[in-house]
Protein backbone atom coordinates (compact mmCIF):
# COMPACT_ATOMS: atom_id res chain seq x y z
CA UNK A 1 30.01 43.96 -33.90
CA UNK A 2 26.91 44.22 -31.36
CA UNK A 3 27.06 41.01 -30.36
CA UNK A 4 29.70 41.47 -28.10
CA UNK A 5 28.28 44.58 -25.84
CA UNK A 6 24.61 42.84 -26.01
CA UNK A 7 26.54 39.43 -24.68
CA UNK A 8 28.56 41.34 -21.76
CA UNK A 9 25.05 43.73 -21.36
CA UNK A 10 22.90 40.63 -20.60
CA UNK A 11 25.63 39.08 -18.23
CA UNK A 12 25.27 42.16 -16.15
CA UNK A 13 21.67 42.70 -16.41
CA UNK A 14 21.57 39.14 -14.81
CA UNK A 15 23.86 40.08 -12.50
CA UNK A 16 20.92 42.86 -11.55
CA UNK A 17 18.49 40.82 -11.49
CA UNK A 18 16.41 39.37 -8.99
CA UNK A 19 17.98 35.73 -10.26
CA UNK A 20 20.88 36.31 -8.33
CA UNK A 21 20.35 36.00 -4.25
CA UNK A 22 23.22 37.16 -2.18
CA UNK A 23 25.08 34.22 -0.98
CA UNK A 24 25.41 33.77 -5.27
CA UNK A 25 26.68 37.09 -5.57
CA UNK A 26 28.85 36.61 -2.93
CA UNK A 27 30.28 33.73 -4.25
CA UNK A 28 30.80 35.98 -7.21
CA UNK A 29 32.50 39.24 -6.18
CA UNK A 30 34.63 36.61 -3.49
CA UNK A 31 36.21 34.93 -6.73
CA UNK A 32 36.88 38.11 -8.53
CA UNK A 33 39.02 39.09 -4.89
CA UNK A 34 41.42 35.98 -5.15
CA UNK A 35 42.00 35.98 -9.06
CA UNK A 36 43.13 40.15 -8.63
CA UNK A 37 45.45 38.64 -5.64
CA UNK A 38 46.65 35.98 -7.06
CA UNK A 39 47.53 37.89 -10.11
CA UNK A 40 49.18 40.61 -7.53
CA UNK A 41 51.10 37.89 -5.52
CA UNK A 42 52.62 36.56 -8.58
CA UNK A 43 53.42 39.85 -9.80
CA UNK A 44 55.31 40.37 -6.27
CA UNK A 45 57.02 37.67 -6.49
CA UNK A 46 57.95 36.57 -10.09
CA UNK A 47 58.03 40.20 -11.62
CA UNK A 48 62.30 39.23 -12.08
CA UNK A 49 62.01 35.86 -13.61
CA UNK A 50 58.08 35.53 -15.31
CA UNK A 51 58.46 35.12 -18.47
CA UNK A 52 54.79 35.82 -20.91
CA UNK A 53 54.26 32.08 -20.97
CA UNK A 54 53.56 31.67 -17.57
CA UNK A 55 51.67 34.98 -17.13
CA UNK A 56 48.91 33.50 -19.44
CA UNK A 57 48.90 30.36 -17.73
CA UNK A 58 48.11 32.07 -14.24
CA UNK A 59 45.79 34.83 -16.69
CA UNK A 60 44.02 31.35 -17.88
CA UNK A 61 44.10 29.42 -14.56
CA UNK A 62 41.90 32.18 -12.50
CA UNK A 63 39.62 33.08 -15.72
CA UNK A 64 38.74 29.26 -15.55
CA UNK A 65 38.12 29.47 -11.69
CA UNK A 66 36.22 32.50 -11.71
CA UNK A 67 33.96 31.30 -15.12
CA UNK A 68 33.25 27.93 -13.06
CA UNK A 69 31.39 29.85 -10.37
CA UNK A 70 29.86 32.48 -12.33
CA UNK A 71 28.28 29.24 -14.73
CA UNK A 72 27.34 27.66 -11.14
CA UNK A 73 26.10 29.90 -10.02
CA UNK A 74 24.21 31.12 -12.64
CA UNK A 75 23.00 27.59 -13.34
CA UNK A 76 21.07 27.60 -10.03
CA UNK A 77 18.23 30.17 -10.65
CA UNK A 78 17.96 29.28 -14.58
CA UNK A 79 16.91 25.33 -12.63
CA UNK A 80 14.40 26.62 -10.61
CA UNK A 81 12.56 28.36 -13.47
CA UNK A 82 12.96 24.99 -15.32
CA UNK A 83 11.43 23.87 -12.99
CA UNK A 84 8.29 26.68 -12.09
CA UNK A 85 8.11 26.57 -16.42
CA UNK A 86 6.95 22.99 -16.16
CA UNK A 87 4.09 21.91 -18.28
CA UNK A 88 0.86 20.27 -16.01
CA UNK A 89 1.87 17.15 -17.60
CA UNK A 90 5.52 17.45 -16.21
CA UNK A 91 4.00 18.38 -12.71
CA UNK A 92 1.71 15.10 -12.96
CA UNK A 93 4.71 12.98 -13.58
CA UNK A 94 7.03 14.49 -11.39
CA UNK A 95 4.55 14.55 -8.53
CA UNK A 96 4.11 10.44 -9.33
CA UNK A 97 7.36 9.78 -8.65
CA UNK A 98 7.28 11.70 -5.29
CA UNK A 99 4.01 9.07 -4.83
CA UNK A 100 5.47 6.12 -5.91
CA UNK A 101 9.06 6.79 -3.26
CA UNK A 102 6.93 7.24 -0.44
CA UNK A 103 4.74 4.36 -1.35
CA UNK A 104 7.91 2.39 -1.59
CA UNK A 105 9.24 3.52 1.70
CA UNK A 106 5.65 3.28 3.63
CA UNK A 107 5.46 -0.44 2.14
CA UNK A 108 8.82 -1.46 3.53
CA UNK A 109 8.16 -0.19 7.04
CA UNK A 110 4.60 -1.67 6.81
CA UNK A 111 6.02 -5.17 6.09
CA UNK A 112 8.34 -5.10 9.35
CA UNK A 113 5.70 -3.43 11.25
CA UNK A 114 3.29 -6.04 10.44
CA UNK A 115 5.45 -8.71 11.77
CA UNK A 116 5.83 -6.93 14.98
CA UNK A 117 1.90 -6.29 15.45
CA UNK A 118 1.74 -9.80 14.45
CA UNK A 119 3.64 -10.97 17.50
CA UNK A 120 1.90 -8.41 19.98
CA UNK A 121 -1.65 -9.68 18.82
CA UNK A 122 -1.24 -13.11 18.94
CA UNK A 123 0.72 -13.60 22.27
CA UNK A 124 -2.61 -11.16 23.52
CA UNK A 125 -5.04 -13.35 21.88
CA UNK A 126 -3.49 -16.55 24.18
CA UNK A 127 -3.03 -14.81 27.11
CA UNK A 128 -6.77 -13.86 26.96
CA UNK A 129 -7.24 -17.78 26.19
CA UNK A 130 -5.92 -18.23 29.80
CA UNK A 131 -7.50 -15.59 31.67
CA UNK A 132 -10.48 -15.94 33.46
CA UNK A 133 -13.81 -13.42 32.68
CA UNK A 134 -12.67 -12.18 36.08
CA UNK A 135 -9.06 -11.63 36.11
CA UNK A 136 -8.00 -8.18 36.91
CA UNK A 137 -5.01 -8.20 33.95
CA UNK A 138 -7.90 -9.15 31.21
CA UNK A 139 -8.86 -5.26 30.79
CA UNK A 140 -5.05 -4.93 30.44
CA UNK A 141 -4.14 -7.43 28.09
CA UNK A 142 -7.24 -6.23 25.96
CA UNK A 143 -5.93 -2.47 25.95
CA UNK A 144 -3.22 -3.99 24.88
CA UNK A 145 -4.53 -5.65 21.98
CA UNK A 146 -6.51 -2.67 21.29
CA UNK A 147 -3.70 -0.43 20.26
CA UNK A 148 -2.22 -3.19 18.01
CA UNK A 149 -5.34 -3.26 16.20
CA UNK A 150 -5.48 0.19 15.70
CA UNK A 151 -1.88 0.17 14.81
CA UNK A 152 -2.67 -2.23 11.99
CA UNK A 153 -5.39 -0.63 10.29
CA UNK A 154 -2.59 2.76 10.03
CA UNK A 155 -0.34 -0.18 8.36
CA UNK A 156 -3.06 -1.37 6.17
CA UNK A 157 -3.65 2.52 4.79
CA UNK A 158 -0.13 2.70 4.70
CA UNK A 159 0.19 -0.55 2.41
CA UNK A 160 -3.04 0.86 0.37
CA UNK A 161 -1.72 4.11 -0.55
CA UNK A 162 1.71 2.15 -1.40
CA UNK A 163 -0.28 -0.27 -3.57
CA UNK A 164 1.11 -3.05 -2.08
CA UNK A 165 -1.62 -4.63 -0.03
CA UNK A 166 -2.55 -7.99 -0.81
CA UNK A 167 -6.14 -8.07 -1.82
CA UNK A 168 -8.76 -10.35 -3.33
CA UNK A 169 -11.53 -8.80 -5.55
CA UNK A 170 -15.00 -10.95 -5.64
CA UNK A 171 -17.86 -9.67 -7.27
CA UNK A 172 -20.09 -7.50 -4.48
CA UNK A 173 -22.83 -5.28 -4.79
CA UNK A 174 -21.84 -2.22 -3.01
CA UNK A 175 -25.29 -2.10 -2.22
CA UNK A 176 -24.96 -4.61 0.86
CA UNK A 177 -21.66 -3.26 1.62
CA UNK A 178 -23.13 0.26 2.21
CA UNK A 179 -26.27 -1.87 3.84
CA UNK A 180 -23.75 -4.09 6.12
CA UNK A 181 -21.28 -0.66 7.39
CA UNK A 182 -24.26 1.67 7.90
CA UNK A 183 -25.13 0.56 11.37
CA UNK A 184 -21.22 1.36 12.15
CA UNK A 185 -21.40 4.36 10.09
CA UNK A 186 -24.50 6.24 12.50
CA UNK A 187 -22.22 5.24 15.55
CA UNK A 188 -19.21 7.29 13.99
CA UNK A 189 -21.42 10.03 13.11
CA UNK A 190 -22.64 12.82 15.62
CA UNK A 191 -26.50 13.40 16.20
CA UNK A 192 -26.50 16.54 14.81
CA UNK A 193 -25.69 15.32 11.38
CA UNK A 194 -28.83 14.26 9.34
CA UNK A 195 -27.38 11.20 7.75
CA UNK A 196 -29.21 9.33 4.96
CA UNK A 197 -28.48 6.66 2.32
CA UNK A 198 -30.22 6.56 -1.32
CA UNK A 199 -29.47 3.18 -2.97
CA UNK A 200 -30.04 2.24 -6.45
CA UNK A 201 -31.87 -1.39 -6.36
CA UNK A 202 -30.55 -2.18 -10.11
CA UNK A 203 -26.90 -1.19 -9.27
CA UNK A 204 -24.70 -3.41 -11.33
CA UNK A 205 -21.74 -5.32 -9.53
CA UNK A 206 -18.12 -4.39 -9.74
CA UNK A 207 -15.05 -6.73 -8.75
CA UNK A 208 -13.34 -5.24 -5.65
CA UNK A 209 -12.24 -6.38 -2.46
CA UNK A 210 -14.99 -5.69 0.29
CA UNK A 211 -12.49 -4.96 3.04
CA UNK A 212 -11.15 -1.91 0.52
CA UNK A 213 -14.99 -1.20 -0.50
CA UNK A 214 -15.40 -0.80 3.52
CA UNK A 215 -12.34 1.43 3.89
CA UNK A 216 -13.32 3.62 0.94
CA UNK A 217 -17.02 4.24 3.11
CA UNK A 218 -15.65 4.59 6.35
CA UNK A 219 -12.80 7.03 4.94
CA UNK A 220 -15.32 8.95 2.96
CA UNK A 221 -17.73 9.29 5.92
CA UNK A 222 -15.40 10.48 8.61
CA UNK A 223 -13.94 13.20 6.48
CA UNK A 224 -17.22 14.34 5.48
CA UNK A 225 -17.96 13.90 9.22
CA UNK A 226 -14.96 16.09 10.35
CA UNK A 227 -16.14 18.62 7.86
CA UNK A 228 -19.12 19.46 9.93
CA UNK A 229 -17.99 20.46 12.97
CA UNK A 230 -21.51 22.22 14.19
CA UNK A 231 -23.99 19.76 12.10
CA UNK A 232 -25.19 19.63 8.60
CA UNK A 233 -26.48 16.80 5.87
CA UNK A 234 -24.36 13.99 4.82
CA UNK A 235 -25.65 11.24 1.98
CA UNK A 236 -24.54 8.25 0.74
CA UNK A 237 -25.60 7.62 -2.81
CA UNK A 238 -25.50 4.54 -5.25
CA UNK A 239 -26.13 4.24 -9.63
CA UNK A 240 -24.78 3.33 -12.74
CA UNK A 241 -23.14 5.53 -14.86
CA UNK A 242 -22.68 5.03 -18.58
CA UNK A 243 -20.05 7.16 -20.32
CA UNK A 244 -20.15 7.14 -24.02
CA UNK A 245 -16.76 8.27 -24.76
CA UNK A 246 -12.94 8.95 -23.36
CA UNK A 247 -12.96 11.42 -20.70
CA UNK A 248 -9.58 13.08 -19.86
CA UNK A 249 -9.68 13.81 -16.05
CA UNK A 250 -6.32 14.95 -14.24
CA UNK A 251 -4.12 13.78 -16.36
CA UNK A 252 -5.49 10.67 -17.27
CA UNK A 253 -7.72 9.27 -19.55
CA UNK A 254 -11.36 7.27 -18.08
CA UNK A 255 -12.15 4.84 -20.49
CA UNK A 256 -15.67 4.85 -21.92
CA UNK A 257 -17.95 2.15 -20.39
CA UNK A 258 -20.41 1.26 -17.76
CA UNK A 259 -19.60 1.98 -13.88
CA UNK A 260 -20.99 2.06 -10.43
CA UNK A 261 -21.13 5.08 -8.56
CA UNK A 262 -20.36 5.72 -5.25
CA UNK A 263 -20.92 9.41 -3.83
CA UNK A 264 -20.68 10.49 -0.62
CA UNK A 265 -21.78 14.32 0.06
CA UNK A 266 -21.85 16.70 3.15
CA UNK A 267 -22.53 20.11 3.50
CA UNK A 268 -19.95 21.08 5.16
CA UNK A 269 -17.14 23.47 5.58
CA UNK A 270 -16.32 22.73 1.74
CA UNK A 271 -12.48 23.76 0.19
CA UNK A 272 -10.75 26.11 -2.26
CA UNK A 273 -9.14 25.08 -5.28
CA UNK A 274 -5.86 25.06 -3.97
CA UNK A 275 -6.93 22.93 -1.12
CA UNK A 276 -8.21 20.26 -3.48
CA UNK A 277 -5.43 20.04 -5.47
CA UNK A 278 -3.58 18.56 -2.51
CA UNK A 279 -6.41 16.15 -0.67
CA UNK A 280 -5.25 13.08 -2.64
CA UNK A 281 -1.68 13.85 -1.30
CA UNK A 282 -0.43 11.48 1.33
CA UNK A 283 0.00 13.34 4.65
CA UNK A 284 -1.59 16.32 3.46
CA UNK A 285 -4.20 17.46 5.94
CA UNK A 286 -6.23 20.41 7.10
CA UNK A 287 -6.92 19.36 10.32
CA UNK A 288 -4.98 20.02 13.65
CA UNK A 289 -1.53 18.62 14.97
CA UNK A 290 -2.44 14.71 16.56
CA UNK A 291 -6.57 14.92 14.78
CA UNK A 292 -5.46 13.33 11.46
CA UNK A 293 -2.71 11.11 9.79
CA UNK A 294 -3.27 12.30 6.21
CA UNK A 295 -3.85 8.83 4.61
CA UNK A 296 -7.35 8.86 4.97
CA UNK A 297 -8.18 9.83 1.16
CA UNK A 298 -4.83 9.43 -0.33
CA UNK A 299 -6.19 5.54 1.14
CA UNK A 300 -9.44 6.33 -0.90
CA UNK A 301 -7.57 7.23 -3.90
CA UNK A 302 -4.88 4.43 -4.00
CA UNK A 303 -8.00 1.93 -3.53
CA UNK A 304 -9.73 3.40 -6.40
CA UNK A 305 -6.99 3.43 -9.22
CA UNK A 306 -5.83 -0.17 -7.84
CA UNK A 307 -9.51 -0.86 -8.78
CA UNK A 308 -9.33 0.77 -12.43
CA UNK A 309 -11.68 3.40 -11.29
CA UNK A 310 -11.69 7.19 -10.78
CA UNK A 311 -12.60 9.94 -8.42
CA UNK A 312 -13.87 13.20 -8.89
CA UNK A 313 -14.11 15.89 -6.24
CA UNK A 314 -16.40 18.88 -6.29
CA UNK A 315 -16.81 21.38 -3.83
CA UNK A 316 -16.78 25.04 -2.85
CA UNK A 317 -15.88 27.22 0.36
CA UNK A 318 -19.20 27.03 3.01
CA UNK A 319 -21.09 24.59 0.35
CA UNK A 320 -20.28 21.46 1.30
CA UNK A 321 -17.76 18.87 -1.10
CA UNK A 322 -19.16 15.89 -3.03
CA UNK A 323 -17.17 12.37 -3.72
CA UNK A 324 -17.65 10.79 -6.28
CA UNK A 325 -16.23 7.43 -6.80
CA UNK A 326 -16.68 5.62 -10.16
CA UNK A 327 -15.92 1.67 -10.42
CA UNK A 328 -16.15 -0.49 -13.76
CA UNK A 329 -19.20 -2.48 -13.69
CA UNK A 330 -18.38 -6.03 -13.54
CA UNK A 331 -19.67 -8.75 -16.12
CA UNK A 332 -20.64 -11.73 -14.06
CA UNK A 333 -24.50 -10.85 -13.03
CA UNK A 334 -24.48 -12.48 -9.48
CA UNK A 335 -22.42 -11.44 -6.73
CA UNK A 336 -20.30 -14.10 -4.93
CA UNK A 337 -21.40 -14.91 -1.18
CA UNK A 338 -19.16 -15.92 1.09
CA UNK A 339 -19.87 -17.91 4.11
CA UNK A 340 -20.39 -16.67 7.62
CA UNK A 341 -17.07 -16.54 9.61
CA UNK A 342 -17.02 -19.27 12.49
CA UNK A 343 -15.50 -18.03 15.99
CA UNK A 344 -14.97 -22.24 16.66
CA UNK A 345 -10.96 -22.14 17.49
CA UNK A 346 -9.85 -25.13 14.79
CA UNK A 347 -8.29 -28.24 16.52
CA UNK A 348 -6.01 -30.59 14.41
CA UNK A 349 -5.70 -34.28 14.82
CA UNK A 350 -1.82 -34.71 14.48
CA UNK A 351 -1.59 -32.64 10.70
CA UNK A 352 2.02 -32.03 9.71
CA UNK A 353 2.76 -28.53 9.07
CA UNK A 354 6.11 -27.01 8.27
CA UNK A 355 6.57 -23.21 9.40
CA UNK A 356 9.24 -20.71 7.62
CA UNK A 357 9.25 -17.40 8.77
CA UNK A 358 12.93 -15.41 9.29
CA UNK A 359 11.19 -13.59 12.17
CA UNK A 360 12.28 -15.46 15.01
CA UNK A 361 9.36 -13.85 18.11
CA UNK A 362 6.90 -14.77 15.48
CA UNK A 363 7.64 -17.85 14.24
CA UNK A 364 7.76 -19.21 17.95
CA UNK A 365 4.39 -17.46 18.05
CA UNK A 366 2.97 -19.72 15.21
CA UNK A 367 4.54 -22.68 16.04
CA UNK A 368 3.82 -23.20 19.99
CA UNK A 369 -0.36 -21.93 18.83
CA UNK A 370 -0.59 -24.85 16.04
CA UNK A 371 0.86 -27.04 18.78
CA UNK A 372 -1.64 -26.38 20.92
CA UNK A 373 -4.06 -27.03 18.80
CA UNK A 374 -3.40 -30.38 17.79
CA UNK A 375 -0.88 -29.95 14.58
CA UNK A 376 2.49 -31.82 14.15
CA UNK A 377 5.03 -28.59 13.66
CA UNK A 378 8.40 -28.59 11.92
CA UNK A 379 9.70 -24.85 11.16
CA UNK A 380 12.92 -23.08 9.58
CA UNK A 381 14.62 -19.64 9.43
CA UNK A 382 14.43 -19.76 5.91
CA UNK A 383 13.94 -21.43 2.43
CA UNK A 384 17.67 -23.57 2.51
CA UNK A 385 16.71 -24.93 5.98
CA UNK A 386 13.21 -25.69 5.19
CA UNK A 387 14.27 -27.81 1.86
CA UNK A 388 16.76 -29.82 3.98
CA UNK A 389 13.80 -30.51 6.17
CA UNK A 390 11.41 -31.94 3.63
CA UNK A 391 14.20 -33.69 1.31
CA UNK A 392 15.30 -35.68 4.84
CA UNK A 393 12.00 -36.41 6.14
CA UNK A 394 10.08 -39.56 5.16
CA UNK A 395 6.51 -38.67 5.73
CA UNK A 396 4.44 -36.48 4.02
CA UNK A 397 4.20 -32.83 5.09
CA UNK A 398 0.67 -31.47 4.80
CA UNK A 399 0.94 -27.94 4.57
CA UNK A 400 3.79 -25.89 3.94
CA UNK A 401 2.91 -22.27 5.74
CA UNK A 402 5.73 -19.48 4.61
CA UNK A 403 6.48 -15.89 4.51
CA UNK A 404 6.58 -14.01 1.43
CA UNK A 405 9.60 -12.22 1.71
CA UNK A 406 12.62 -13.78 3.48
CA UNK A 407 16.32 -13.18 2.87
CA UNK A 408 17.33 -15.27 0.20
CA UNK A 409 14.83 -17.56 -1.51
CA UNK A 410 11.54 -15.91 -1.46
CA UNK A 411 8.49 -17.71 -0.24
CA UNK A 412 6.92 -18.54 -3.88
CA UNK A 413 10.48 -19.56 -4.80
CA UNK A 414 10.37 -22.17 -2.12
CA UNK A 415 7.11 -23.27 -2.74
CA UNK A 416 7.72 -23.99 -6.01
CA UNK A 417 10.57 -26.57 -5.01
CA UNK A 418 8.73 -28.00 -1.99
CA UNK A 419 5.70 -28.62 -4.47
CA UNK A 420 8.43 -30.58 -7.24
CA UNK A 421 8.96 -32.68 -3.70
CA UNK A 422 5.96 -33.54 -2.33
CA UNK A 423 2.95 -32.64 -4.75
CA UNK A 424 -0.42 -33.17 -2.38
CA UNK A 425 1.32 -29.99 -0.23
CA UNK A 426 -1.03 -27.56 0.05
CA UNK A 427 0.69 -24.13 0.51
CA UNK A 428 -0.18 -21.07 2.56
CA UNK A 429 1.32 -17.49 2.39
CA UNK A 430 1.39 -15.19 5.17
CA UNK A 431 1.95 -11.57 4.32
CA UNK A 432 0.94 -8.12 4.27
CA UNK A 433 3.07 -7.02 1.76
CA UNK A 434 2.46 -8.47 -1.96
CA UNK A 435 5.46 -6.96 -4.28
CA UNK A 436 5.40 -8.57 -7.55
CA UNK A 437 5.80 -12.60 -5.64
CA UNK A 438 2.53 -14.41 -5.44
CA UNK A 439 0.22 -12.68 -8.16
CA UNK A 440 0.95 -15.86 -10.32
CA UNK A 441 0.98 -18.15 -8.21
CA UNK A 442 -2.28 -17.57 -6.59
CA UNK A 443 -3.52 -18.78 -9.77
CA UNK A 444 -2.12 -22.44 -8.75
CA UNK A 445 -4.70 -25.00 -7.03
CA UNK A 446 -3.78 -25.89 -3.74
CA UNK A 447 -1.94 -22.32 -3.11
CA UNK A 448 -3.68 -19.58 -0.39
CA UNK A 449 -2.59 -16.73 1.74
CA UNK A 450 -3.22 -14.99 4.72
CA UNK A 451 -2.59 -11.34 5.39
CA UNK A 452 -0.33 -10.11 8.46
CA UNK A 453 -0.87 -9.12 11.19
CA UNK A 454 -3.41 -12.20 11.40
CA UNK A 455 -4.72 -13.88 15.33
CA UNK A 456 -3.94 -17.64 15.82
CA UNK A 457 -7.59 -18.09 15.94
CA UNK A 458 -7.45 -17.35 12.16
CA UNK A 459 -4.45 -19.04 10.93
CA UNK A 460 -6.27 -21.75 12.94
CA UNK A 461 -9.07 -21.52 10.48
CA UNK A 462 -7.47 -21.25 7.70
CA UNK A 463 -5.60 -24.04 7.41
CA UNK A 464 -8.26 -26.18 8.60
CA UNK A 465 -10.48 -24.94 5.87
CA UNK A 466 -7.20 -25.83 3.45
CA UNK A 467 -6.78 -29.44 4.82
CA UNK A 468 -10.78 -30.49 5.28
CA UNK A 469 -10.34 -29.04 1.15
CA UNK A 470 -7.04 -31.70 0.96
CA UNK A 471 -9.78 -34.23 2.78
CA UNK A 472 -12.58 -33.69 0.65
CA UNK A 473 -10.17 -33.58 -2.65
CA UNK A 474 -8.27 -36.90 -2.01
CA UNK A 475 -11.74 -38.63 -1.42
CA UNK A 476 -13.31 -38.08 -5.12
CA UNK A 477 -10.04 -38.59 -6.23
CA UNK A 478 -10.02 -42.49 -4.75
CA UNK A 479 -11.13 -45.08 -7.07
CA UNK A 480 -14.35 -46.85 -5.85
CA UNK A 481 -13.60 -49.88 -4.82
CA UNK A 482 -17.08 -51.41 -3.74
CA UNK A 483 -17.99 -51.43 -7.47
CA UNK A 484 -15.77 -54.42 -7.74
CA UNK A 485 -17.39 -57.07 -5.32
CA UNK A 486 -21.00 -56.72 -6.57
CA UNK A 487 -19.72 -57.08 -10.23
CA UNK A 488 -18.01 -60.15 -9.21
CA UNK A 489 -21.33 -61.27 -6.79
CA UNK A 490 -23.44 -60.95 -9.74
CA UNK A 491 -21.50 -62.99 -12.30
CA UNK A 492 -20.67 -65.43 -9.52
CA UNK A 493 -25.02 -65.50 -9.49
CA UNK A 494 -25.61 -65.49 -13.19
């Protein structure tokens, strides 16, 4: 018998409550207005002719309208404390899908910007080709080139924190990267910062890309940099880290095992807890309107899980903030060394190479710079027109150079059938936007890439390096012929 007085009490208790904001109440009292005049108006006009029957059915009809809004209504503040009631698990996982459709919508934009910057720095890398040292428009055209660069190292972040950036781990010792950046690193820094760097000489390698290694520093610096507005004591700090069991850290679990550490520490203006709950965030920032994008350590972050590392933040208000970035320690003892970069401009001697890029400003760009330096170029809008291409030609076509993503078939798609054509074809990718199309297939001899926005002076390069490989390749592949005379000379002699 109490069940009904304690329902109806509860209803209006909720009605009292702070759950229900105006406009719902509104809402509310409004339907309660029509059902008592529609119930009046059909009083007025059927009170001669209504029969029972139909006085339920109107009765029914605005009891359903006016239980519809109530349960709407009602619904709306009973979601958002769903909502404030979830778990820090269910925070963790909503919050990664809020990552993962930005990173989605930053990697699309990146990969059309890219082919834009593309365009802008190559067409000012050959202009500056055919200025003089004196020309008055060289200080132009190198502003101009300027900007693009800086425009593509936003994309790159943007591509990083998106975790779509093509990248190719070697084994490094951080050691030289700190070594190789720290001569940058005092030129970024302001004198009254005491700036030091404490390396570990038995620092294990990890397998990383250096160009990511080099964005981690410089991101890490210039925040801790930006921290001290009126001086302080920044350090850079290298060692290996053993840890002997699971470690659950934000919602995640660290593996046990050996790592590198990387720790960068300033004594600067330091943050709050709340603060550092949002640094990793991408356009989160403390810093004023047009001094900071925001993707500086959600950059650092992105880097470090696409690395199977961690980070770990501590700091306090006025004592400064310590990094700390952990990488797993890589098995192969000896770092790989790669050669010192040439500046020579590569010149071809008549090499056939078939371009396929669906951006049309670009693809001119890459076809009339090979021609210049000395290649044979065929190109296509896409994958169809570049298979007509090879199945119609006779000779053989030395490199195939595509995009990654084109309308239709894919680049890797394309390669695949251009490769069942003509075999020796070595195949380069340009892109700066990976997906899930070449991981595979940079497994494949033969196969190589190049990430936009790139100068023609390194596609240039590039593809030399791939054909002189082609060269050197199809050389110990020949059969030695000279073997054959002097076995013949000496039974000719016995």
């Amino acid at each position: 018998m109490a069940e009904g007085p304690n329902r109806t009490n509860c209803n209006f208790a909720w009605l009292r409550s702070k759950k229900v904001r105006g406009p719902q109440m509104l809402s509310v009292i409004a339907t309660m207005v029509v059902t008592l005049a529609l119930l009046a108006l059909s009083t007025y006009l059927f009170h001669s002719d209504l029969r029972p029957g139909g006085i339920v059915l109107i009765v029914l009809l605005v009891t359903l309208m006016w239980g519809l809004a109530f349960v709407r209504d009602r619904s709306e503040p009973e979601q958002l404390v769903a909502q404030n009631a979830l778990p820090p698990s269910g925070k963790l996982l909503e919050q990664s899908h809020k990552m993962e459709a930005i990173g989605r919508l930053a990697g699309g934009v990146a990969h059309d910007f890219n082919n834009l910057l593309a365009v802008i720095i190559g067409y000012s890398d050959l202009l500056l080709e055919s200025l003089g040292s004196s020309d008055l428009n060289r200080a132009k055209v190198e502003r101009i080139k300027q900007a693009a660069n800086s425009a593509a190292s936003l994309t790159r972040q943007l591509l990083t924190f998106s975790r779509q950036q093509v990248i190719q781990p070697v084994v490094l010792d951080i050691n030289q990267t700190v070594s190789s950046t720290e001569k940058m690193l005092r030129r970024l820094i302001k004198e009254n910062i005491e700036f030091t760097v404490v390396l570990d000489h038995n620092l294990d390698r990890v397998k990383a890309d250096t160009g990511q290694i080099e964005q981690i520093i410089l991101n890490l610096v210039v925040n801790a940099r930006d921290a001290m507005p009126n001086g302080g004591k920044l350090r850079i700090q290298t060692g290996n880290v053993l840890l002997e069991k699971d470690v659950a850290q934000a919602g995640a679990v660290v593996p046990s095992g050996r790592f590198v550490l990387l720790e960068v520490t300033d004594t600067g203006t330091g943050m709050d807890q709340q603060t550092q709950m949002h640094i990793f965030e991408p356009f989160f920032t403390t810093k004023a309107v047009g001094e900071g994008t925001g993707l500086g350590l959600a950059t650092v972050y992105a880097i470090v899980k696409q690395s199977n590392g961690h980070i770990e933040v501590q700091s306090r208000l006025g004592q400064g903030s310590s990094f700390k970035v952990y990488l797993p320690a890589a098995a192969q003892a000896t770092a790989d060394h790669e050669s010192g970069k040439t500046t020579a401009k590569a010149a071809f001697s008549g090499d056939t190479v078939l371009v396929v890029e669906d951006a049309r400003p670009l693809r001119d760009l890459i076809c009339e710079a090979l021609s210049t330096s000395g290649c044979t170029v065929l190109s296509a809008r896409d994958g169809q027109e570049a298979l007509r291409i090879v199945s119609q030609r006779k000779s053989a076509i030395d490199l195939l150079l595509t995009d990654v993503v084109m309308p239709g078939m894919n680049g890797p798609a394309l390669a695949k059938q251009v490769r069942a054509l003509c075999p020796e074809t070595k195949v380069l990718y340009m892109t700066g936007y990976s997906g899930e199309f070449i991981r595979a297939d940079m497994l494949i001899a033969g196969v190589s890439l190049i990430q936009k926005p790139f100068t023609p002076a390194d596609l240039g390069r590039k593809i030399s390096k791939m054909l002189a490989d082609k060269s050197r390749e199809s050389s110990e592949t020949a059969p030695d012929t000279s073997a054959a005379p002097k076995a013949a000379a000496a039974r000719t002699s016995g």
